[in-house]
C-alpha atoms as a PDB file:
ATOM      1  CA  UNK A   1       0.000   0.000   0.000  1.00  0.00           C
ATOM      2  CA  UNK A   2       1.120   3.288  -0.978  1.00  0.00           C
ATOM      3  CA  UNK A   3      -0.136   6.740   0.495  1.00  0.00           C
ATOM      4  CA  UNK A   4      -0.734  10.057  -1.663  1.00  0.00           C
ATOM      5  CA  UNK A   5       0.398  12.341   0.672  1.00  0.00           C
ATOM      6  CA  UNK A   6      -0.595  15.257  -2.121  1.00  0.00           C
ATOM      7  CA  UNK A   7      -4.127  14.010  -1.815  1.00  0.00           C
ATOM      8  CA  UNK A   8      -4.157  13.099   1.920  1.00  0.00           C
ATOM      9  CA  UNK A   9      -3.248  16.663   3.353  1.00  0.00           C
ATOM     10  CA  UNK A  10      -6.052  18.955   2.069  1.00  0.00           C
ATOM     11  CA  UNK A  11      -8.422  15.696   3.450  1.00  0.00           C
ATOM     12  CA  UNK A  12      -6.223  15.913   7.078  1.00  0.00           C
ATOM     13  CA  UNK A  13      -6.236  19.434   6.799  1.00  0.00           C
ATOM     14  CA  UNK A  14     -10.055  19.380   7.075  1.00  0.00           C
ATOM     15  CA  UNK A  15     -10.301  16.820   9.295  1.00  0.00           C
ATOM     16  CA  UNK A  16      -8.375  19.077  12.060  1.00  0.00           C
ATOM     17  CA  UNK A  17     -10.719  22.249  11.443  1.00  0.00           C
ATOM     18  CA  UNK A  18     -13.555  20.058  11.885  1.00  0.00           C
ATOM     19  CA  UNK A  19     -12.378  18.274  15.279  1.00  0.00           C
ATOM     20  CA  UNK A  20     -11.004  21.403  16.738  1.00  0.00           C
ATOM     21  CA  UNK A  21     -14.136  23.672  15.432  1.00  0.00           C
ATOM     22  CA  UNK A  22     -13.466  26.672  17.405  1.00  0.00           C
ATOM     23  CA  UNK A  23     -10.922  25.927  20.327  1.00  0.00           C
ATOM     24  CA  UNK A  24      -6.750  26.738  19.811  1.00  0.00           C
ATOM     25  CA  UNK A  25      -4.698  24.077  20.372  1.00  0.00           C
ATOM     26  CA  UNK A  26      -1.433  23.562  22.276  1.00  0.00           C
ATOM     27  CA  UNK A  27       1.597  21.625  20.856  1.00  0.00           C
ATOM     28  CA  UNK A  28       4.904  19.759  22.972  1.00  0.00           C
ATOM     29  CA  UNK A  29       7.163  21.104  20.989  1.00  0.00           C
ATOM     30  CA  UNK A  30      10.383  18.712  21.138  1.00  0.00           C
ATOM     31  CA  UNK A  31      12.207  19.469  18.272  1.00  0.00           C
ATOM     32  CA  UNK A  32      11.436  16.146  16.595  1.00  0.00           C
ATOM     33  CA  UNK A  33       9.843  15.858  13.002  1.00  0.00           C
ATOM     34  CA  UNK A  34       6.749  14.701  14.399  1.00  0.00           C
ATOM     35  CA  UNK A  35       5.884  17.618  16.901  1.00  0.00           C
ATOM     36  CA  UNK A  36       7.137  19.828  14.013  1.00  0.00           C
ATOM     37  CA  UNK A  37       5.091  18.220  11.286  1.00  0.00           C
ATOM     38  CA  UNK A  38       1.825  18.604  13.836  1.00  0.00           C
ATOM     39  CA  UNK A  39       2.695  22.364  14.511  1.00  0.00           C
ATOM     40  CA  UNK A  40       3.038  22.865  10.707  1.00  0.00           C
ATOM     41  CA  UNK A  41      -0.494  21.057   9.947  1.00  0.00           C
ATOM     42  CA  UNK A  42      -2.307  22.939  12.678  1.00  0.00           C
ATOM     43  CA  UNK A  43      -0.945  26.225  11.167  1.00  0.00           C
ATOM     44  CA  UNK A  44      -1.954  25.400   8.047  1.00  0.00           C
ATOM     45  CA  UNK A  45      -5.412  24.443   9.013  1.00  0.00           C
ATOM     46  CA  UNK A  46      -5.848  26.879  11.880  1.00  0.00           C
ATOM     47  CA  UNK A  47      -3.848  29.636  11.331  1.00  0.00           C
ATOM     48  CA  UNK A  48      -1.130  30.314  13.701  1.00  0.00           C
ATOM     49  CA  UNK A  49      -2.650  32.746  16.702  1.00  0.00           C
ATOM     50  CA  UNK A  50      -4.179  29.372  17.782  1.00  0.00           C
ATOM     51  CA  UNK A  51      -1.702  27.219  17.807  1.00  0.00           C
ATOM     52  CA  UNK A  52       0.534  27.428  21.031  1.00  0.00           C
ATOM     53  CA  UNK A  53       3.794  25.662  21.262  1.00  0.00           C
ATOM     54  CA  UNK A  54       5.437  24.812  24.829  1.00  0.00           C
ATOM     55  CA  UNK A  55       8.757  23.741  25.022  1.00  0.00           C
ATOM     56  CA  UNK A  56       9.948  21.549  27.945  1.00  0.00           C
ATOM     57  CA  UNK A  57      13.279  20.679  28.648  1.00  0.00           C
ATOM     58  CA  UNK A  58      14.286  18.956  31.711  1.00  0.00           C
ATOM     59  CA  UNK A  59      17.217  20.985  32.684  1.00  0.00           C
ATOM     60  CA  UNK A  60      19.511  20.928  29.253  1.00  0.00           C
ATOM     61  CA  UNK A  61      18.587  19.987  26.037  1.00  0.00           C
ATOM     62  CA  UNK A  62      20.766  19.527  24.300  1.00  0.00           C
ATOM     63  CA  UNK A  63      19.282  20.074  20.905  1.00  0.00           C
ATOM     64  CA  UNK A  64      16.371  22.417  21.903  1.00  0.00           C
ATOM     65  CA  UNK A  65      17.487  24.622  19.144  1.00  0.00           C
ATOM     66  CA  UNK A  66      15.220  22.687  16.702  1.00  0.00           C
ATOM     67  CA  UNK A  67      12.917  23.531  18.735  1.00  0.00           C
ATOM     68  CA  UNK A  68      13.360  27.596  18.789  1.00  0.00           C
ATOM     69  CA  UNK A  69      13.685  26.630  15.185  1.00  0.00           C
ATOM     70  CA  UNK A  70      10.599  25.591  14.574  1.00  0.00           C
ATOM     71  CA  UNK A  71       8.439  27.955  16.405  1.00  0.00           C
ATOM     72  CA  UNK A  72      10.705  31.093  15.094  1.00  0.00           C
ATOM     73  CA  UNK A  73       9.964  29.388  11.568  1.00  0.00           C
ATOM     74  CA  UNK A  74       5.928  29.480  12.322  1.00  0.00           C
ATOM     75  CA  UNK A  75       5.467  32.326  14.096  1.00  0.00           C
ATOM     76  CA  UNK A  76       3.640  30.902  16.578  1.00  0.00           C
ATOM     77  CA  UNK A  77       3.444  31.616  20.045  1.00  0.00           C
ATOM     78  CA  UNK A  78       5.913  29.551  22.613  1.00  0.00           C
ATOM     79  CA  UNK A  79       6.140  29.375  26.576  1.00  0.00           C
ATOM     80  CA  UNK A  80       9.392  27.057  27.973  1.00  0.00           C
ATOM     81  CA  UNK A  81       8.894  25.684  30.672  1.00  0.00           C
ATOM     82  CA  UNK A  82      11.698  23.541  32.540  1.00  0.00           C
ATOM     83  CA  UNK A  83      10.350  20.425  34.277  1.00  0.00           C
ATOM     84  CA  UNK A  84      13.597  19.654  35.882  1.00  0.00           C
ATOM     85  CA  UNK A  85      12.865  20.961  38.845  1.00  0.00           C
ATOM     86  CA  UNK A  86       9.744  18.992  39.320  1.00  0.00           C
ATOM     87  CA  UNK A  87      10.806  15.420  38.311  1.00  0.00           C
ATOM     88  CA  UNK A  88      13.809  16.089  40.473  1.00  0.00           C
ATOM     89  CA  UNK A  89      11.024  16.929  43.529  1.00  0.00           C
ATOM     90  CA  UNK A  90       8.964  14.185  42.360  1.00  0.00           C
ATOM     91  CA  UNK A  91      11.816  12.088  42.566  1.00  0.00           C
ATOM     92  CA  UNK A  92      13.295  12.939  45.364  1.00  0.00           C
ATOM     93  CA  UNK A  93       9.961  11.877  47.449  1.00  0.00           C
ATOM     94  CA  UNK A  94       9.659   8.697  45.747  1.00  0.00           C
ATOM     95  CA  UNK A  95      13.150   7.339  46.784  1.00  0.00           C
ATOM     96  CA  UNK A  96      11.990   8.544  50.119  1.00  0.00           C
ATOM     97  CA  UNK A  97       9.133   6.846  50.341  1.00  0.00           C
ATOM     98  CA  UNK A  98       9.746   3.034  48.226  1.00  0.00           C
ATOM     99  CA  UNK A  99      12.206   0.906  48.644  1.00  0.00           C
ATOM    100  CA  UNK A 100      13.359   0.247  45.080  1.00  0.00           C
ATOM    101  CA  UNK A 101      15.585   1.018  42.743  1.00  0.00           C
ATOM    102  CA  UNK A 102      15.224   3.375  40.030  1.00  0.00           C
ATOM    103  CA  UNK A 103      14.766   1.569  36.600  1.00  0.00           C
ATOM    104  CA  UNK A 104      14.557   3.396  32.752  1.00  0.00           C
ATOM    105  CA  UNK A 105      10.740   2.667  32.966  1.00  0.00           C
ATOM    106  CA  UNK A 106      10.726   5.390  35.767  1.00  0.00           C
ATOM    107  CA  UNK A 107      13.467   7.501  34.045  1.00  0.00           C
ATOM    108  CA  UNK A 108      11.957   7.449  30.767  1.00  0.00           C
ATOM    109  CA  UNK A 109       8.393   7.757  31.335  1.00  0.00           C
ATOM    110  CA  UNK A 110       7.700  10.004  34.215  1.00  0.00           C
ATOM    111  CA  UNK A 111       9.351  13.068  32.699  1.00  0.00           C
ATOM    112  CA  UNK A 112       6.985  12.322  29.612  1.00  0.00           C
ATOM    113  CA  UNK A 113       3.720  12.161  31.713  1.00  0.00           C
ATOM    114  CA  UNK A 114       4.897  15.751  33.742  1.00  0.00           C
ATOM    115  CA  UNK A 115       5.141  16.986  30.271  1.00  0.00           C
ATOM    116  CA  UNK A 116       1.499  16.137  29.647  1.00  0.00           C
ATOM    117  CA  UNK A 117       0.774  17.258  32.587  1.00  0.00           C
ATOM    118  CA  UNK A 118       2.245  20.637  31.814  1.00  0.00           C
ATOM    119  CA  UNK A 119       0.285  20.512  28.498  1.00  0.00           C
ATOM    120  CA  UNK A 120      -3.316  20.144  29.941  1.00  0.00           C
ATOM    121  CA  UNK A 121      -2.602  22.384  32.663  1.00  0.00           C
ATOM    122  CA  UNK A 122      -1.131  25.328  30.263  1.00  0.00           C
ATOM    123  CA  UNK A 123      -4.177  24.473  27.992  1.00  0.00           C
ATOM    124  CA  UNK A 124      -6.538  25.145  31.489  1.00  0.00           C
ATOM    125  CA  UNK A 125      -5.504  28.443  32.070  1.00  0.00           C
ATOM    126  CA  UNK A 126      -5.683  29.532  28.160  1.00  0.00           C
ATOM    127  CA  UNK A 127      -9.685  27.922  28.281  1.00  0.00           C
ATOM    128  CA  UNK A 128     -11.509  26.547  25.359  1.00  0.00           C
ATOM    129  CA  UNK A 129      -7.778  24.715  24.507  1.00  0.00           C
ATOM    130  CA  UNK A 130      -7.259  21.171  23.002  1.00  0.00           C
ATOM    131  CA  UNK A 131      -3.825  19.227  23.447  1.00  0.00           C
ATOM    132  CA  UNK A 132      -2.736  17.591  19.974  1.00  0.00           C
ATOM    133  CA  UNK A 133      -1.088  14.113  20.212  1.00  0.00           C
ATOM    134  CA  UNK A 134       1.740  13.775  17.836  1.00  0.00           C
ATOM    135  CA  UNK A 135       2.415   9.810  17.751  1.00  0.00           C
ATOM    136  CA  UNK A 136       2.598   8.344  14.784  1.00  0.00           C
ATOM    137  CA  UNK A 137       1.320   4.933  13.472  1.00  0.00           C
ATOM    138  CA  UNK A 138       4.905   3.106  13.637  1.00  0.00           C
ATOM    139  CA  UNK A 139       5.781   4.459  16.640  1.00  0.00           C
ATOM    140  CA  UNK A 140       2.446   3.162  17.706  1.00  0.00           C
ATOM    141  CA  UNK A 141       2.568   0.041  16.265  1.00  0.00           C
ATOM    142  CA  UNK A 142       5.359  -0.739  18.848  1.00  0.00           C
ATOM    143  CA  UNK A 143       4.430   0.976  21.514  1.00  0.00           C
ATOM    144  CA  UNK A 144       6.885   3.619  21.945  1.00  0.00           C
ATOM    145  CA  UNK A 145       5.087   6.087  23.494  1.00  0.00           C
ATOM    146  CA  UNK A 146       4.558   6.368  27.387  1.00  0.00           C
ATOM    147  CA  UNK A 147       0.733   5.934  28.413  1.00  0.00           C
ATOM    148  CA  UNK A 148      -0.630   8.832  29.632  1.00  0.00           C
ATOM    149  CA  UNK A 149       2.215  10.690  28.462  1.00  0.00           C
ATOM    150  CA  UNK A 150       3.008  11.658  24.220  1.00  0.00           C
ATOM    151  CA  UNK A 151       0.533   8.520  24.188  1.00  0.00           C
ATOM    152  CA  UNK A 152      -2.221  11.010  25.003  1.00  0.00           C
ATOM    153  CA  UNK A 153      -4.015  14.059  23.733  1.00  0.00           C
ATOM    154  CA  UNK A 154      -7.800  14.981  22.837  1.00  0.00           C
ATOM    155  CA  UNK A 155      -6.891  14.174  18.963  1.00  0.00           C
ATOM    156  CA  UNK A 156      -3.908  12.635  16.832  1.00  0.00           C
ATOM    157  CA  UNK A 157      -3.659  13.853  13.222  1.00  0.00           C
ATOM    158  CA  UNK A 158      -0.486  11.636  12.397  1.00  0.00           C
ATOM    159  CA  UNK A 159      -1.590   8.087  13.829  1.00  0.00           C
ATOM    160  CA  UNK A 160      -2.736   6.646  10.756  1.00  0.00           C
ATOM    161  CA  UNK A 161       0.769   7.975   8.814  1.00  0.00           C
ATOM    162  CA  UNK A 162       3.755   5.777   9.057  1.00  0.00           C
ATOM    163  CA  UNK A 163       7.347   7.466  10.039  1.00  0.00           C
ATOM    164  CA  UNK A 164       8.566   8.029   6.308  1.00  0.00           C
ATOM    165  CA  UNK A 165       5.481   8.952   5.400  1.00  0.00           C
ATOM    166  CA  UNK A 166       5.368  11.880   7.769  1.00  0.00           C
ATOM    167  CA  UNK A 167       8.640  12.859   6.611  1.00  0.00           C
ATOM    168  CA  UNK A 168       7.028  13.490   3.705  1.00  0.00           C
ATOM    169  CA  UNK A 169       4.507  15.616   4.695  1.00  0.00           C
ATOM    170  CA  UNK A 170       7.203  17.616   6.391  1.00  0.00           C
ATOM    171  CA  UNK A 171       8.873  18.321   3.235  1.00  0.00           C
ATOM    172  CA  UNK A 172       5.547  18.955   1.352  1.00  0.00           C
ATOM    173  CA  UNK A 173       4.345  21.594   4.221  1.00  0.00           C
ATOM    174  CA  UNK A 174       8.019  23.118   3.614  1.00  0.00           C
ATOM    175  CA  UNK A 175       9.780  22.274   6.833  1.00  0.00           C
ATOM    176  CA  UNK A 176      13.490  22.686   7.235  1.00  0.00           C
ATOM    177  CA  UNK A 177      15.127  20.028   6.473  1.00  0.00           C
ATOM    178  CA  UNK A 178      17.027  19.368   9.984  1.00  0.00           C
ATOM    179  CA  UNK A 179      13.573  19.612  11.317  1.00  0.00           C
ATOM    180  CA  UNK A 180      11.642  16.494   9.285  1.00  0.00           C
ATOM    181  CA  UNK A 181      14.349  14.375   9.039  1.00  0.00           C
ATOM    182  CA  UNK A 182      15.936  14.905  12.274  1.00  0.00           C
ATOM    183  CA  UNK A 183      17.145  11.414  13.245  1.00  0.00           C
ATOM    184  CA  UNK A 184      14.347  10.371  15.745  1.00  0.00           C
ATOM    185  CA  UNK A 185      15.378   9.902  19.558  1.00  0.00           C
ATOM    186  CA  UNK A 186      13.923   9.773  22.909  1.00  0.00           C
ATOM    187  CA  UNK A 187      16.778  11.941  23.733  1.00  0.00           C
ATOM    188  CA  UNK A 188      17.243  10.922  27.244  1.00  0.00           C
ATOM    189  CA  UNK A 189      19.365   7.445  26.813  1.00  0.00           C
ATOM    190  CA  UNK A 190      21.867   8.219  24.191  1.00  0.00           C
ATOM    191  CA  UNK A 191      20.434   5.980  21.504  1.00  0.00           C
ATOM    192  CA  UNK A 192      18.547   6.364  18.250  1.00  0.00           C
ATOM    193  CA  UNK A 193      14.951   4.960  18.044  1.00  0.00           C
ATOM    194  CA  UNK A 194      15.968   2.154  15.505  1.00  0.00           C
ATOM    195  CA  UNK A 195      18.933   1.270  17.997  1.00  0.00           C
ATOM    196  CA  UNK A 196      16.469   0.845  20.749  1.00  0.00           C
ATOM    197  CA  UNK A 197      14.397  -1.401  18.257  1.00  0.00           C
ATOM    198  CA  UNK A 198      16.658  -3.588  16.509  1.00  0.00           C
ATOM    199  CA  UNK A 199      15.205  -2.788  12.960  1.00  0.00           C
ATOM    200  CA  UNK A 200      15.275   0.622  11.173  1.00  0.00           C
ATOM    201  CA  UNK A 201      11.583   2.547  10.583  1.00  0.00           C
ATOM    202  CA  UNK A 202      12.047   1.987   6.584  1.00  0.00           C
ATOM    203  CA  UNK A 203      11.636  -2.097   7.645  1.00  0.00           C
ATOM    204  CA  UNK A 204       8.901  -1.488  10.028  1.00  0.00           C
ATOM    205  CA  UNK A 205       6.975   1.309   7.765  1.00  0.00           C
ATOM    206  CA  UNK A 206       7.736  -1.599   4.582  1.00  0.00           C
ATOM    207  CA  UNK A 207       6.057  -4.042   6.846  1.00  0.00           C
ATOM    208  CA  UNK A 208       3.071  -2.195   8.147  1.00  0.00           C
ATOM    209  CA  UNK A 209       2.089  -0.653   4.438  1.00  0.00           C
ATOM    210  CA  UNK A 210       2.877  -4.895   2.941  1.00  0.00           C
ATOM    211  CA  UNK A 211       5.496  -3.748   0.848  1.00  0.00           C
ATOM    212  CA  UNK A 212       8.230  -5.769   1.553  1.00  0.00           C
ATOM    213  CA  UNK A 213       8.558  -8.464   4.248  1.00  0.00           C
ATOM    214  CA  UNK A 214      11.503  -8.191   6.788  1.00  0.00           C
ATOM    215  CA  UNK A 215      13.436 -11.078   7.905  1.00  0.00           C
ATOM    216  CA  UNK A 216      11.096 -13.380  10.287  1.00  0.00           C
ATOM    217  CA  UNK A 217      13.355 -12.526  13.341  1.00  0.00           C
ATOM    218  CA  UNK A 218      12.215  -8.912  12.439  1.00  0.00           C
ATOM    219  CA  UNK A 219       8.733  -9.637  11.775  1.00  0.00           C
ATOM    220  CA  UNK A 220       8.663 -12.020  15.022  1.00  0.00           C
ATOM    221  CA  UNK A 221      10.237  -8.919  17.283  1.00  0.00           C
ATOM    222  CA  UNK A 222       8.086  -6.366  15.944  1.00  0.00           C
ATOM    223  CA  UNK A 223       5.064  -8.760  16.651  1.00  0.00           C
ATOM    224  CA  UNK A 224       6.054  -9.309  20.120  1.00  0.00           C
ATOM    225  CA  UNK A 225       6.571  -5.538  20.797  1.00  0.00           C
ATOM    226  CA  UNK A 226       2.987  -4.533  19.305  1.00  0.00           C
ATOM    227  CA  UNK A 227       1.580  -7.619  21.493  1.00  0.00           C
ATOM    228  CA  UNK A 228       2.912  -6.472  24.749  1.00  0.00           C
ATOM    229  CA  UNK A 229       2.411  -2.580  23.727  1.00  0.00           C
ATOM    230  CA  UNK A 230      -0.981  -3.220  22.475  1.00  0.00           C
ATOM    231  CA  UNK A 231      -2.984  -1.401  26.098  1.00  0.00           C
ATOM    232  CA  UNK A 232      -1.656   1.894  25.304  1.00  0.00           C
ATOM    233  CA  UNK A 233      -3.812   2.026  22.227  1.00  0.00           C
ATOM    234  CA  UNK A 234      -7.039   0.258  23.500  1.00  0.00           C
ATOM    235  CA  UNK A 235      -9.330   1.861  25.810  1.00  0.00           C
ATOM    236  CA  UNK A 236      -9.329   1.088  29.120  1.00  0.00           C
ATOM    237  CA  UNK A 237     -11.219  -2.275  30.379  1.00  0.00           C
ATOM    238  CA  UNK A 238     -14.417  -1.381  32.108  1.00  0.00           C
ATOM    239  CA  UNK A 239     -16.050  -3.797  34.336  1.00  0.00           C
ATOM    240  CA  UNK A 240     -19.533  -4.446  32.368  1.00  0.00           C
ATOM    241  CA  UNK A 241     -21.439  -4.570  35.008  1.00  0.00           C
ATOM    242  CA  UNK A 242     -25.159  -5.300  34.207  1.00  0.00           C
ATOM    243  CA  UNK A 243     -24.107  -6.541  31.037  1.00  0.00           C
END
């Protein structure tokens, strides 16, 4: 299966006027083609006095320039906020309080669910303000993405559009370069995405549109990972109680 990006946009385009109807919307901005690819599709479809990026480093960031980058390049309206101080509070209370050592599930995900956090309450005190998810479908697929941190939002315009293909629709919006094919990277433990994965996003995009089949080791591990991923993209059981 191929994608016309050319045809999708103006129908994505649309889509995000429609689900957004009257509200602004607020953006993690991260420096990363997807967040940048979002921003540019909300300005395009919103104009951008609605669209409000936040940028939130913990501490240093070492490569938060892409993201001054991409809100200079918009012209839309930015707030930074630094949520060092509060994972390091947060933290600090926890190894206080449980008797167990610190692992890269807590490392990893808790500074992404503070940045949610951040979003939702920024987006409160603006009013009538929706928070834009900005997974995309192979990231999905495999579950990386923290629940109830990037894994959430009140819409997701990019979860349907595999990793290359929103590289494309970077460099048909008219992103800079650096910013849509910026190697993708949690940025907090030194590696790449596709080191983390064992298999590069062309194999697992290939794979998810049927175009070419990856060795079965490849196809086996990606398997496994959507498998044991699969709750952050189903809704939560609910007792059915009377049913």
């Amino acid at each position: 299966m191929n994608v016309d990006l050319h045809q999708e946009l103006p129908k994505l385009i649309k889509w995000i006027q429609d689900i957004v109807g009257s509200a602004s919307v607020i953006i993690g901005v991260s420096g990363g083609k997807d967040s940048s690819v979002v921003a540019a599709l909300l300005v395009k479809a919103l104009g951008k006095e609605r669209v409000i990026g936040v940028l939130m480093p913990q501490n240093e960031q070492s490569d938060i320039d892409k993201s001054y980058l991409l809100v200079n390049h918009l012209g839309i309206k930015h707030y930074v906020i630094n949520i060092g101080p509060a994972y390091e509070a947060l933290t600090k209370e926890v190894e206080a309080k449980v008797d167990l050592p610190f692992n890269l599930a807590y490392t990893s995900n808790t500074p992404a669910r503070i940045r949610m956090m951040t979003l939702y309450g920024v987006g409160a005190m603006i009013g009538n303000c929706r928070v834009v998810n900005t997974c995309n479908l192979s990231e999905d697929y495999v579950g990386y993405s923290t629940k109830f941190g990037d894994a959430a939002g009140d819409f997701s315009p990019l979860s349907k559009f595999t990793a290359g293909e929103v590289v494309e629709l970077g460099d048909i919006l008219g992103l800079p370069y650096e910013l849509s094919h910026k190697v993708p990277s949690d940025g907090m433990c030194g590696q790449t995405d596709e080191d983390r994965f064992g298999f590069t996003y062309k194999m697992l995009d290939d794979y998810l549109r049927g175009r070419a089949m990856p060795p079965q080791e490849i196809v086996e591990k990606i398997e496994k990972m959507h498998k044991a991923n699969l709750h952050k993209l189903l809704p939560m059981p609910v007792y059915p109680l009377g049913e």
